[in-house]
C-alpha atoms as a PDB file:
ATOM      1  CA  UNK A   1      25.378 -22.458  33.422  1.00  0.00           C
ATOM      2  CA  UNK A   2      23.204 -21.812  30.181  1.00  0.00           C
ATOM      3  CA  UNK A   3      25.224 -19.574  27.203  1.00  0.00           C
ATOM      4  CA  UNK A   4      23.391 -17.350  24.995  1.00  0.00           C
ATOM      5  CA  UNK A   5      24.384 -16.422  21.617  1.00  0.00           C
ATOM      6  CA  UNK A   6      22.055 -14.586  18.971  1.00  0.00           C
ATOM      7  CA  UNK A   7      22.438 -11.412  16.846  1.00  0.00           C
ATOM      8  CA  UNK A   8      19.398  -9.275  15.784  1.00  0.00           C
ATOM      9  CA  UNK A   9      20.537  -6.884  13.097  1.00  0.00           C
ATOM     10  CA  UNK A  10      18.794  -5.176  10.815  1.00  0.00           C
ATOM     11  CA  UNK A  11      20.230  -3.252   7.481  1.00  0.00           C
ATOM     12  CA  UNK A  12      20.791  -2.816   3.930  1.00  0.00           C
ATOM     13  CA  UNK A  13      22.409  -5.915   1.941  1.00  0.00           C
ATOM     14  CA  UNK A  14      25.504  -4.497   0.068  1.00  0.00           C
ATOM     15  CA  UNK A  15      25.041  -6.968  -2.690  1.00  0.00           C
ATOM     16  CA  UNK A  16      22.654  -9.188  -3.949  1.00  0.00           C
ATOM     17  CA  UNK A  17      23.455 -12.950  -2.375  1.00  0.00           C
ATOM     18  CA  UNK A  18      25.751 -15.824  -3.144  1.00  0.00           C
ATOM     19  CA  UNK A  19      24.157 -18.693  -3.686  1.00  0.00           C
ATOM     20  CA  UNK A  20      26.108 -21.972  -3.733  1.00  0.00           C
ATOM     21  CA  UNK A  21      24.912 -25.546  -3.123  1.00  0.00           C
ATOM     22  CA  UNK A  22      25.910 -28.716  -0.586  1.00  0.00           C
ATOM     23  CA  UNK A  23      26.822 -31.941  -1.774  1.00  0.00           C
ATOM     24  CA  UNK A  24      23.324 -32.720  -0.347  1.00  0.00           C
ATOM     25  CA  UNK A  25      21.710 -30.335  -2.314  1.00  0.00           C
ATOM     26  CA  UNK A  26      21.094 -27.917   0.325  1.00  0.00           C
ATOM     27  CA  UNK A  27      20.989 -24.471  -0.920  1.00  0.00           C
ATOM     28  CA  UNK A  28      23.300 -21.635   0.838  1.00  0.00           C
ATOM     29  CA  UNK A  29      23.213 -17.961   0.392  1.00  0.00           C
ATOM     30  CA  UNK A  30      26.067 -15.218   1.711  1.00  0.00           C
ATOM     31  CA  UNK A  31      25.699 -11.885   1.158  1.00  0.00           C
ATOM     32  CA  UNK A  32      26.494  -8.540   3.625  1.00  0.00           C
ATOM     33  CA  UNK A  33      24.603  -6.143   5.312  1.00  0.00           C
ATOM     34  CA  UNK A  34      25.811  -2.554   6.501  1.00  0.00           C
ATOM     35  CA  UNK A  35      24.609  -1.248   9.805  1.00  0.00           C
ATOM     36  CA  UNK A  36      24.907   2.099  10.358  1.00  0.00           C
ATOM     37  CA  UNK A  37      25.279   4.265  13.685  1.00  0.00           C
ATOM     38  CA  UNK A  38      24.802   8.132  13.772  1.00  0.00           C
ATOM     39  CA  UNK A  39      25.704  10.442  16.838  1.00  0.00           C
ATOM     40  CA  UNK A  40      27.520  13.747  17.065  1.00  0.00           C
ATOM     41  CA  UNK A  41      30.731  14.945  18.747  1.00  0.00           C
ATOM     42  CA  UNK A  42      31.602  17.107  21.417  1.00  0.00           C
ATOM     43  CA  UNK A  43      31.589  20.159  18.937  1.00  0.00           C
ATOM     44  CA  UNK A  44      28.061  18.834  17.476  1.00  0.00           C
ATOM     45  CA  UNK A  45      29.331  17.365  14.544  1.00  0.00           C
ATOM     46  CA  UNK A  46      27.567  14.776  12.900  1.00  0.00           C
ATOM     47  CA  UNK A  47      29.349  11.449  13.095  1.00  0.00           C
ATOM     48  CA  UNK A  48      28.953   7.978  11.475  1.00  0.00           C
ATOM     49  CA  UNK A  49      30.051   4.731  11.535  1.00  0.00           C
ATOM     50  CA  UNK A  50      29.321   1.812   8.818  1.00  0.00           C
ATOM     51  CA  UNK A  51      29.988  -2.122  10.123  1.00  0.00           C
ATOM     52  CA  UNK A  52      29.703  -4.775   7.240  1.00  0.00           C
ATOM     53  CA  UNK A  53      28.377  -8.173   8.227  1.00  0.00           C
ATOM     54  CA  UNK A  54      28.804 -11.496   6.598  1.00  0.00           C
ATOM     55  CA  UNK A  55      25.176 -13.577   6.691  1.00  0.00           C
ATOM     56  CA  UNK A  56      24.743 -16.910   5.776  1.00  0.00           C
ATOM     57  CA  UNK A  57      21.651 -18.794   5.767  1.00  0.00           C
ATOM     58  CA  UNK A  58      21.236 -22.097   4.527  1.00  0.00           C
ATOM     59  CA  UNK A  59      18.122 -24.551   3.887  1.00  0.00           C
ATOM     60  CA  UNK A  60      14.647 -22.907   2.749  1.00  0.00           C
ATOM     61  CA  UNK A  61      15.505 -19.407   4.041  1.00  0.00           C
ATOM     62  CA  UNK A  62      18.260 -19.329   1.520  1.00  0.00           C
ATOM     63  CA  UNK A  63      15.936 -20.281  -1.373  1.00  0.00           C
ATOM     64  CA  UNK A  64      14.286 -17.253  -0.185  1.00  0.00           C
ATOM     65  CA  UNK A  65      17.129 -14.952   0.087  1.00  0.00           C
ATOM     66  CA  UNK A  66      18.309 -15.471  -3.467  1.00  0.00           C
ATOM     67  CA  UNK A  67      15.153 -15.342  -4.940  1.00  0.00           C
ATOM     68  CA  UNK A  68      13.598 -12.540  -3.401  1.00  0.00           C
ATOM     69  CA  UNK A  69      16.826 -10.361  -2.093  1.00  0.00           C
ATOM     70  CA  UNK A  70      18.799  -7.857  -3.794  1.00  0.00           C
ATOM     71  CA  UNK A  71      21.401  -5.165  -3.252  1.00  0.00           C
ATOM     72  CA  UNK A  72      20.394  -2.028  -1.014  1.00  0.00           C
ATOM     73  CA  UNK A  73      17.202  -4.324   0.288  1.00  0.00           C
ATOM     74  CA  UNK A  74      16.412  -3.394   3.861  1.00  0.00           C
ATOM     75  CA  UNK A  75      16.163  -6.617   6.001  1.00  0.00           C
ATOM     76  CA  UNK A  76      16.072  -8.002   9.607  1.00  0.00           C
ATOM     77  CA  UNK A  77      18.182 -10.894  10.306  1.00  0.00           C
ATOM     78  CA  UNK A  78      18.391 -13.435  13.695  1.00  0.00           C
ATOM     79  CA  UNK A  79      21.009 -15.741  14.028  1.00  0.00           C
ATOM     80  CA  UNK A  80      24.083 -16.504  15.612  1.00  0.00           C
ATOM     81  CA  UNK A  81      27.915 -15.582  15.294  1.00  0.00           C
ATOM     82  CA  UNK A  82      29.984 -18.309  13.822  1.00  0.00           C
ATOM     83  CA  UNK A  83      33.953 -17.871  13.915  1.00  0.00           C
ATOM     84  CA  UNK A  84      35.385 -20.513  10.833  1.00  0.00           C
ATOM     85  CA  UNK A  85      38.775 -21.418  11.087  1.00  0.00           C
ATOM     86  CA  UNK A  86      41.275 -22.749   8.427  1.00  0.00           C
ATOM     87  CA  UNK A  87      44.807 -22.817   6.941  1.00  0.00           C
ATOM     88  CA  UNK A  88      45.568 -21.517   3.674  1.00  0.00           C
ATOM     89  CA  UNK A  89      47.486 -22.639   0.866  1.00  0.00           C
ATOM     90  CA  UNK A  90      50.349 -20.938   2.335  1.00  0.00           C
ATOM     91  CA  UNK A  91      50.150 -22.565   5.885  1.00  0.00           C
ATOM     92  CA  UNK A  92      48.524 -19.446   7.333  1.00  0.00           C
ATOM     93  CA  UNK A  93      45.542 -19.647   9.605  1.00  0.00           C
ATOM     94  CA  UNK A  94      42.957 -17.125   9.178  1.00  0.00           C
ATOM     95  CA  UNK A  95      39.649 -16.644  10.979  1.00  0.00           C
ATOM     96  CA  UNK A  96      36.781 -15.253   9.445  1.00  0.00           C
ATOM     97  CA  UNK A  97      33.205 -14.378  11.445  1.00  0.00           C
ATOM     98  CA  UNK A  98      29.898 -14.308  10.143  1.00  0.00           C
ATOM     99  CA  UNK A  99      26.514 -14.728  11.054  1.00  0.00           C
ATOM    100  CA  UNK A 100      24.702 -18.115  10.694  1.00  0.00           C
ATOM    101  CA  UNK A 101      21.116 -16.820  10.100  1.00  0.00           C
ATOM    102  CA  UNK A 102      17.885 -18.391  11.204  1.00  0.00           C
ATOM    103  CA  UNK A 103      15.441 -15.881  10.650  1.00  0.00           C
ATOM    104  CA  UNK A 104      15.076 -13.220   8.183  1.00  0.00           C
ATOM    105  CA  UNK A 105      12.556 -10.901   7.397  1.00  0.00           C
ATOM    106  CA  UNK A 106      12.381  -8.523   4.283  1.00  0.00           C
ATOM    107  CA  UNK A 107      11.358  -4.712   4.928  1.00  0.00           C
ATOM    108  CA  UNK A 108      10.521  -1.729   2.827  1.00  0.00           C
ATOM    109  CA  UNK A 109       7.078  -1.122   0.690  1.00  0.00           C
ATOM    110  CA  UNK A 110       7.061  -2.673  -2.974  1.00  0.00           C
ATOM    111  CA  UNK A 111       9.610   0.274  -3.960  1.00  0.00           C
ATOM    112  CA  UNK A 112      11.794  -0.272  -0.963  1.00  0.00           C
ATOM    113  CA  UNK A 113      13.683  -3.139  -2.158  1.00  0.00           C
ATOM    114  CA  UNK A 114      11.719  -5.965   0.586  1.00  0.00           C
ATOM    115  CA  UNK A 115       8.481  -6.824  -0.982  1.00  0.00           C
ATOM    116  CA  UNK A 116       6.953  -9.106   1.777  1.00  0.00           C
ATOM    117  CA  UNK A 117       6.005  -8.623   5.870  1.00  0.00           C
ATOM    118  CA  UNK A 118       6.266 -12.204   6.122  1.00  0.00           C
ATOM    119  CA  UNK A 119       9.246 -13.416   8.489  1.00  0.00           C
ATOM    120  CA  UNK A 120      11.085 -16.784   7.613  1.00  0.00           C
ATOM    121  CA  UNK A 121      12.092 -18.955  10.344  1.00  0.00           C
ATOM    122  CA  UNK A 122      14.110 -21.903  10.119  1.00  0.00           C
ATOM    123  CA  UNK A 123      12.290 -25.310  11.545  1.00  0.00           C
ATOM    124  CA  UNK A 124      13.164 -28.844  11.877  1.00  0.00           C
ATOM    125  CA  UNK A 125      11.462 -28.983   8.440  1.00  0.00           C
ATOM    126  CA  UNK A 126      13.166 -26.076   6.782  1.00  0.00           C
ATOM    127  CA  UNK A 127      11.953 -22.835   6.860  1.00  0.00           C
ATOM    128  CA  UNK A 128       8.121 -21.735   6.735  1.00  0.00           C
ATOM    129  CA  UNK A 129       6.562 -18.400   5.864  1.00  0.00           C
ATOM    130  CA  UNK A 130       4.417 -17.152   9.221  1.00  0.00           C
ATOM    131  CA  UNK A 131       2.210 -14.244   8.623  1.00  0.00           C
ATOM    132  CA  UNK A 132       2.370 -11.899  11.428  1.00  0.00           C
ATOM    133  CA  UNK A 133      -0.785  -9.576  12.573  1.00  0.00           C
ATOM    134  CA  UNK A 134      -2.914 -12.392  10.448  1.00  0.00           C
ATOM    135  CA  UNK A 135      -5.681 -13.858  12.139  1.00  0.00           C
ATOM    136  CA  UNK A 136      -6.142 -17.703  11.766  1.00  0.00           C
ATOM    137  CA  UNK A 137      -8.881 -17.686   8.889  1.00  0.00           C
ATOM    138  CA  UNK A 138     -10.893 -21.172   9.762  1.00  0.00           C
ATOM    139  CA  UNK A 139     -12.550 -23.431   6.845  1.00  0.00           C
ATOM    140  CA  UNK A 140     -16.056 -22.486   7.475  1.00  0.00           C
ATOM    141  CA  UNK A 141     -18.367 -20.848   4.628  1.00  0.00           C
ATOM    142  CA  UNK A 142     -18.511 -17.288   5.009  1.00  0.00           C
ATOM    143  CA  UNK A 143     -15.530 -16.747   7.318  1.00  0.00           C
ATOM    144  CA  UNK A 144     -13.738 -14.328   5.011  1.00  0.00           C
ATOM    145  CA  UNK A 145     -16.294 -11.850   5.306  1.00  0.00           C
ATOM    146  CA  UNK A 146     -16.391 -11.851   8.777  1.00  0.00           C
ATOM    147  CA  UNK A 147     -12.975 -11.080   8.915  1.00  0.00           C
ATOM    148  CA  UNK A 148     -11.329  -7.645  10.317  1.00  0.00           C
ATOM    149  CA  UNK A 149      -9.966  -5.822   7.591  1.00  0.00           C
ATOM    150  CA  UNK A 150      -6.560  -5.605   7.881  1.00  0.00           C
ATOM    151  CA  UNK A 151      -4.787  -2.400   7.461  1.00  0.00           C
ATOM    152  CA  UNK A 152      -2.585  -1.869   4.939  1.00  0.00           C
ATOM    153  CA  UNK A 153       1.697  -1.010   5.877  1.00  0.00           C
ATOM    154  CA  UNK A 154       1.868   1.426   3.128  1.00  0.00           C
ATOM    155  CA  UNK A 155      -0.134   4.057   5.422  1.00  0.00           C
ATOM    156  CA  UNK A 156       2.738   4.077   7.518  1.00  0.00           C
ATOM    157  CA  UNK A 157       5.561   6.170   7.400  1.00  0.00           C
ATOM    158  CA  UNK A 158       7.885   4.117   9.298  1.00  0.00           C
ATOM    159  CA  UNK A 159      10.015   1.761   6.989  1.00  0.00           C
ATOM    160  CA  UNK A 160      10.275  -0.658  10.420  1.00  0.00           C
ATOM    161  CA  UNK A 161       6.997  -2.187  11.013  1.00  0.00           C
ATOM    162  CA  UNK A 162       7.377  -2.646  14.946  1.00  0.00           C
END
């Protein structure tokens, strides 16, 4: 029987990333995100509840992260959760969860904290920058002025493009 684990999540990071470095020279960031769910009670009181996650990425989308992402940023993550497992200095085993990200995607205008539309997916070959709602622009003379304009995501009021 086929198993399924992935995590979309989307929130604000609570600081700006971690970045650290494998013996191979493979960059890692860690940082947090908050979620936050709003409903109200049986009297009609507003209620609210704040979960902090622990993201890691590693490869090119880490580059990324630590270049581009800073506390408060709105951002969509995909990955998977990861439970680590270890015994302390003390002989105590502790347990710590996180996500292991493989997708992340900044949101926001310019002003918003995310400056870019453009998802990052990890790949065999790292991680590569896909533009979404971008037609393929071929090599041919005059093709960029045949080209639909593209509207621009400030004009919206939504902060979440979809």
């Amino acid at each position: 029987m086929a198993s399924v684990n992935r995590v979309t999540l989307i929130g604000n990071l609570g600081r700006d990333p971690e970045m650290r470095y494998l013996p191979s020279g493979e960059a890692v960031a860690t940082f947090s995100i908050a979620t936050t769910e709003q409903w109200k009670d049986k009297q009609g009181n507003k209620q609210e509840r704040t979960d902090w996650h622990r993201i890691e990425f590693i490869g090119r989308t880490a580059e990324v992260c630590g270049e581009y992402l800073k506390k408060g940023a709105p951002v969509y993550i995909e990955g998977r959760i990861q439970y680590d497992k270890w015994t302390d200095k003390e002989g105590v085993e502790k347990t710590m969860t996180k996500i292991r990200g493989d997708r992340m995607q900044m949101l926001g205008g310019r002003g918003g904290g995310g400056s870019s539309d453009a998802p990052y997916e990890e790949d065999k070959g790292g991680s590569t920058p896909r533009q979404s709602g971008q037609p393929f622009q071929g090599g041919g003379a005059g093709s960029a002025s045949n080209a639909p304009k593209k509207a621009k995501l400030d004009d919206f009021d939504d902060d979440i493009p979809f």
